[in-house]
Protein backbone atom coordinates (compact mmCIF):
# COMPACT_ATOMS: atom_id res chain seq x y z
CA UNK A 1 -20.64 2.45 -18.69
CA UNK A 2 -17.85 2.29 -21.44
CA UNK A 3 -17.32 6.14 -21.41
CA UNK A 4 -17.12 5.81 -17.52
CA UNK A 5 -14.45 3.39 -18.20
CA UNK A 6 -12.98 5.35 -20.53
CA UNK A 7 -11.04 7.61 -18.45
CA UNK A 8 -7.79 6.03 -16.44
CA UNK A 9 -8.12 7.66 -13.78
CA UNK A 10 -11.68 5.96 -13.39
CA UNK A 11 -10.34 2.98 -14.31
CA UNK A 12 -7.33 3.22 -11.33
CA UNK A 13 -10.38 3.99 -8.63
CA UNK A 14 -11.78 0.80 -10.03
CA UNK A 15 -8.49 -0.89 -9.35
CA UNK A 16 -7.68 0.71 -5.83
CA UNK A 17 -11.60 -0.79 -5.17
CA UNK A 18 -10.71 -4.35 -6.50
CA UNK A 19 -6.95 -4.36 -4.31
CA UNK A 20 -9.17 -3.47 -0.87
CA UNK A 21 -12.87 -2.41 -1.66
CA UNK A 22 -14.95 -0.30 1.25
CA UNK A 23 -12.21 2.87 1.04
CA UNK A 24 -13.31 6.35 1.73
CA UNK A 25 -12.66 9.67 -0.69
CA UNK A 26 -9.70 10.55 1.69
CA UNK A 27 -8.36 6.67 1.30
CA UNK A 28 -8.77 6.73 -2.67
CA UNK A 29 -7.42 10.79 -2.89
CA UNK A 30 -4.32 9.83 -1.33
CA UNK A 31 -3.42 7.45 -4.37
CA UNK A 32 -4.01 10.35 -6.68
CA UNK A 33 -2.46 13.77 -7.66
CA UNK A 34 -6.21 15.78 -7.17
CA UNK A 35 -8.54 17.23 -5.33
CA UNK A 36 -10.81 15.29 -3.22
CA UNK A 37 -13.69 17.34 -5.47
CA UNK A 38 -12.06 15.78 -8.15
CA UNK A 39 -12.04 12.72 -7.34
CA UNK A 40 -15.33 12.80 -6.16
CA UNK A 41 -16.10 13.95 -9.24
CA UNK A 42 -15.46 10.64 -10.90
CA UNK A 43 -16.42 8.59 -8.38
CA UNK A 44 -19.97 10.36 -9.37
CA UNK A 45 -19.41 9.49 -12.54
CA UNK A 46 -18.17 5.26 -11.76
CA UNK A 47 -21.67 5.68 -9.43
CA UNK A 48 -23.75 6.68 -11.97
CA UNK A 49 -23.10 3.76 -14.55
CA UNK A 50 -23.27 1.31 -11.59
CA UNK A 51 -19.86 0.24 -11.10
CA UNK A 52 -19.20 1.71 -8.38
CA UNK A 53 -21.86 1.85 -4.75
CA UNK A 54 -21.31 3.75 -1.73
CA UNK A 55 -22.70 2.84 1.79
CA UNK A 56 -22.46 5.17 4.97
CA UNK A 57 -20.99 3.51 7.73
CA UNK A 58 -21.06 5.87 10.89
CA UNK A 59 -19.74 8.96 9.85
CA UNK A 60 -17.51 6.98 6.92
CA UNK A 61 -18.89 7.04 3.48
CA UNK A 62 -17.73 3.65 2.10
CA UNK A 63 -17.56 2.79 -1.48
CA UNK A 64 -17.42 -0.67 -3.08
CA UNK A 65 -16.68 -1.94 -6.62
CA UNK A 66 -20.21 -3.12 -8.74
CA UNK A 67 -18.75 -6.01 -10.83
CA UNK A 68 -22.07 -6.86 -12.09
CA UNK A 69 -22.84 -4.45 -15.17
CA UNK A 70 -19.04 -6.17 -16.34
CA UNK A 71 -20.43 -9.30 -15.90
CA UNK A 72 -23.35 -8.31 -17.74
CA UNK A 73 -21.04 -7.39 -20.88
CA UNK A 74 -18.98 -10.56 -20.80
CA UNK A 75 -22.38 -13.20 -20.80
CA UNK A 76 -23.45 -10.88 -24.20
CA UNK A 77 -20.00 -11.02 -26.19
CA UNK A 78 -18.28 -14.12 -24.30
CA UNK A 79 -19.81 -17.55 -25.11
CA UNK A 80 -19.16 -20.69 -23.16
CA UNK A 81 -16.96 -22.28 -26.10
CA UNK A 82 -14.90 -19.24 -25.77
CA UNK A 83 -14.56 -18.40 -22.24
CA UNK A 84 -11.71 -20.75 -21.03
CA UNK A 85 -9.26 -19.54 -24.19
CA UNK A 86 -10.45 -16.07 -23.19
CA UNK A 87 -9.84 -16.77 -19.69
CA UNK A 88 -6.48 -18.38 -20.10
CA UNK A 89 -5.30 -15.65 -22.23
CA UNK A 90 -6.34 -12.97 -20.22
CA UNK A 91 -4.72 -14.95 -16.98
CA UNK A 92 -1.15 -15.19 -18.69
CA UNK A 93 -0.98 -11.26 -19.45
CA UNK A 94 -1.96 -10.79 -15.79
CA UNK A 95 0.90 -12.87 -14.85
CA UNK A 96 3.15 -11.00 -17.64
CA UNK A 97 2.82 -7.82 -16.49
CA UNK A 98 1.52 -7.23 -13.12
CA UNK A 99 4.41 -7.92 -10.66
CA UNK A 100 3.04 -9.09 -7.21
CA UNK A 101 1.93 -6.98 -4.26
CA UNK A 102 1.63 -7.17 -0.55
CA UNK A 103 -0.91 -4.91 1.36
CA UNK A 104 -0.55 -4.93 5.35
CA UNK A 105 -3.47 -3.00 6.97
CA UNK A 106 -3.08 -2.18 10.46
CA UNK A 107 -5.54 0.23 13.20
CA UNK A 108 -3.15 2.20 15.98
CA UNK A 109 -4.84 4.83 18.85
CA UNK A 110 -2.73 7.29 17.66
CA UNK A 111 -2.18 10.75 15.79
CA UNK A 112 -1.15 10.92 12.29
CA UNK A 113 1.79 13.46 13.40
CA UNK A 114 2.83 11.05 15.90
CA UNK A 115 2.51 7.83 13.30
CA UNK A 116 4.64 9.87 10.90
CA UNK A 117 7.29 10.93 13.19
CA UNK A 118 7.47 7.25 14.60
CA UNK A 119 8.02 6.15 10.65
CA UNK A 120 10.70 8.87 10.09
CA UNK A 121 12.29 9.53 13.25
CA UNK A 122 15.96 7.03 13.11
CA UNK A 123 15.58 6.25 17.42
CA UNK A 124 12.01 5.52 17.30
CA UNK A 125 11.88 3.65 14.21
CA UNK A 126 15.05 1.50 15.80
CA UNK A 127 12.46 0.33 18.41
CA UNK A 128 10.26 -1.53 16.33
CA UNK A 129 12.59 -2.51 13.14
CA UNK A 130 15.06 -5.13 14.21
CA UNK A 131 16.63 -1.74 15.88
CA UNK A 132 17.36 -0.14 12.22
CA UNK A 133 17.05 3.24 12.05
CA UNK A 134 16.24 5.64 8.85
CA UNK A 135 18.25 8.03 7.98
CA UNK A 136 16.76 11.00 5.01
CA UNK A 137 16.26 14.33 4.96
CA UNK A 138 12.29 13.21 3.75
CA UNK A 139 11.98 15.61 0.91
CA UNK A 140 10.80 14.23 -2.28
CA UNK A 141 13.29 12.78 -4.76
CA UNK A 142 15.74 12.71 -0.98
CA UNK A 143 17.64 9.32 -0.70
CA UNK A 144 17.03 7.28 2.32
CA UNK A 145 19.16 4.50 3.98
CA UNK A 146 17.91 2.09 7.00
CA UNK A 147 21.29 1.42 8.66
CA UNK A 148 21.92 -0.88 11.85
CA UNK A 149 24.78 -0.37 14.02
CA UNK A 150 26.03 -3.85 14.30
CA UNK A 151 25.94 -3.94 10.08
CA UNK A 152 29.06 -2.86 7.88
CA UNK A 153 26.44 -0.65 5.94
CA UNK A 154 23.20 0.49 5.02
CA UNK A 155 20.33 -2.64 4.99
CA UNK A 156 18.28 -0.89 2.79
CA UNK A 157 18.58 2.41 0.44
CA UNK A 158 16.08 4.07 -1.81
CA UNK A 159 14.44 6.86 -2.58
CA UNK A 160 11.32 9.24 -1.07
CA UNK A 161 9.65 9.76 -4.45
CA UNK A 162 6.24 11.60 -2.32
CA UNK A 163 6.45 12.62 0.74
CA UNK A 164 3.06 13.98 2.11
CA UNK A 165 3.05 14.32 5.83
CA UNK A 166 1.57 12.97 7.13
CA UNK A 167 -0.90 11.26 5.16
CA UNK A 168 1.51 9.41 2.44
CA UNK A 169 5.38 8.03 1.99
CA UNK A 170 6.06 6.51 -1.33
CA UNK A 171 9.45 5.12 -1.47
CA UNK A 172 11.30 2.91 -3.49
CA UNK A 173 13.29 -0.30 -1.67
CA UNK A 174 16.74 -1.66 -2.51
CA UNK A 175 17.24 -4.34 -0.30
CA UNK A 176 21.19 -5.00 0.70
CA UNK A 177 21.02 -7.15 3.69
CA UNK A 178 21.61 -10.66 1.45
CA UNK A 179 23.32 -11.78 -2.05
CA UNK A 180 19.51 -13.21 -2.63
CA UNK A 181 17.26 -10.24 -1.33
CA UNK A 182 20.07 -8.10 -3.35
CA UNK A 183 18.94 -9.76 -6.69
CA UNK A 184 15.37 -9.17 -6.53
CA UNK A 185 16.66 -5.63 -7.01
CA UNK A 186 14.08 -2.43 -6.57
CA UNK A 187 10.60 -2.84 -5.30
CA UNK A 188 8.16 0.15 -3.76
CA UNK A 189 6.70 0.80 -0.15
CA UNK A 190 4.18 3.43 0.34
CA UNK A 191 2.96 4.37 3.86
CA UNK A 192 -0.87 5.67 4.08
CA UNK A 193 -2.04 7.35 7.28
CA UNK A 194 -5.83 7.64 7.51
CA UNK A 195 -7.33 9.15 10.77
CA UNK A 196 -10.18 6.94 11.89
CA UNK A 197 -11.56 8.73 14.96
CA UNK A 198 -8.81 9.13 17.77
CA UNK A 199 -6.79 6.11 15.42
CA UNK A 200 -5.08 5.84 12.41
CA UNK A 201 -5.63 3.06 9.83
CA UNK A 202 -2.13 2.47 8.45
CA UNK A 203 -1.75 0.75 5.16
CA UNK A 204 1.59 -0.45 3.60
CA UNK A 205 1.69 -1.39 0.47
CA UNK A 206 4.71 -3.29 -0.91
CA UNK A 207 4.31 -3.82 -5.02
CA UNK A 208 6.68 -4.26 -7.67
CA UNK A 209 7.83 -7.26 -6.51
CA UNK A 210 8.62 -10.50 -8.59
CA UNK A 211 6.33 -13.56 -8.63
CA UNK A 212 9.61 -15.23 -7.52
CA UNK A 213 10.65 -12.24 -4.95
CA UNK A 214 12.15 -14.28 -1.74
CA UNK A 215 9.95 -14.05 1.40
CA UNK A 216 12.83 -12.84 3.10
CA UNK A 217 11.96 -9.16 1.42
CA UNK A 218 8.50 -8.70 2.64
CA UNK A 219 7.56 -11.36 5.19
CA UNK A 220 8.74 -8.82 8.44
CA UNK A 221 5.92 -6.44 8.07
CA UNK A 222 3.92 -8.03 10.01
CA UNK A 223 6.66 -7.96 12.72
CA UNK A 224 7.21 -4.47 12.25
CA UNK A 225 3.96 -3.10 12.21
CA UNK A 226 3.12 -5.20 14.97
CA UNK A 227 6.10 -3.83 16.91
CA UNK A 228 4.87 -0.12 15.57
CA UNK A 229 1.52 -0.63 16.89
CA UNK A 230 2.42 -2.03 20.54
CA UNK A 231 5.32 1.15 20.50
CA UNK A 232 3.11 3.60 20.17
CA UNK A 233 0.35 2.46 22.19
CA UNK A 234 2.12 1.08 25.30
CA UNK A 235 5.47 2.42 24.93
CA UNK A 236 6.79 -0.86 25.53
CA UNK A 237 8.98 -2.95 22.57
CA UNK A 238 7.72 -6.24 20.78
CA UNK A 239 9.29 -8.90 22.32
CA UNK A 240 8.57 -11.82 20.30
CA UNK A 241 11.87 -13.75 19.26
CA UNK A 242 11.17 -12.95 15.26
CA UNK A 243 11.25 -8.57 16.45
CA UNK A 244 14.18 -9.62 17.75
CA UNK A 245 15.99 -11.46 15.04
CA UNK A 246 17.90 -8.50 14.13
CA UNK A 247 17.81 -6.94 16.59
């Protein structure tokens, strides 16, 4: 078990698990610069010293973090006098370095070319995000600027740092719309497209955010996904009064 958690990429698989466990090879490949063989590689390996199990779910192979051989290792070398220093300890590093992240999940009847173009293309996009349309080239390192015709300029600007259509957009936020969402300065949104039958499991994930990060600068995803998800499957617009705050 310790050489299977000696490798970091192992160890991220074991993370991606604990953030949303039950993901498939193509869900966990997408976070990673390799093969799927690859990563199935060490996803053989995780298996094999029991951290990691895998369960076939129709045609899905699902697999699912084992956090008992850990547990296992903490009850030998952790004893009950030491446990609450250990745990308070290891609690206030968490808190020191792991900014906070949001994860939206999301099911549309859709086609991964057609998600894509409806997360890239400025019109469509305008439909479903308090009419703001994107505006990049979408080649990686390419700036990118959501801009709104009634604002005096761009709401949001970053930068496309991977752009794999159309399974993954990874993309770093600047927020400009507020003095307040300005401050929190740069967090990251990455788009992941997985076909499930004739759908698409979409997952955004919006991380390097503060523990003090204003709501303001990730509370609308629900809107906008929601919006997304009625757009392309009705071809009708959200019309809830908070899709149309901005609007």
């Amino acid at each position: 078990m310790f050489r299977a958690l000696a490798d970091p990429t192992r160890r991220a698989l074991l993370d991606a698990l604990f953030e949303r466990d039950g993901q498939t090879l193509v869900a966990l490949t997408a976070r990673h610069d390799m093969t799927r063989i690859a990563v199935a590689k060490h996803l053989r390996l995780l298996e094999e010293a029991g951290l990691v199990v895998s369960r076939r779910r129709g045609r899905e192979k699902l697999h699912f973090l084992n956090t008992v051989p850990i547990r296992l290792i903490h009850d030998r070398w952790v004893s009950k006098y030491t446990e609450p220093w250990a745990a308070g300890l290891a609690g206030l590093k968490r808190e020191l370095e792991h900014p906070m992240e949001k994860i939206f999940d999301i099911y549309i009847r859709t086609t991964p070319e057609r998600l894509w173009e409806a997360i890239t293309d400025p019109a469509i996009r305008a439909k479903y995000h308090f009419g703001a349309g994107v505006e990049s080239d979408w080649t990686p390192g390419s700036p990118y600027a959501l801009m709104h015709p009634g604002a005096d300029g761009p709401l949001v600007e970053g930068e496309n740092l991977i752009v794999d259509r159309p399974r993954r957009l990874v993309q770093t936020m600047h927020i400009l719309w507020s003095e307040e969402a300005e401050r929190e300065g740069t967090s990251r949104v990455t788009w992941e497209i997985e076909p499930v039958g004739d759908s698409c499991r979409l997952t955004v994930i919006h991380d390097q955010l503060s523990e003090s990060a204003p709501s303001e600068v990730y509370g609308g995803w629900p809107m906008i996904l929601s919006g997304l998800k009625t757009w392309l499957e009705t071809g009708q617009t959200l019309t809830t009064p908070g899709s149309l705050m901005y609007g």
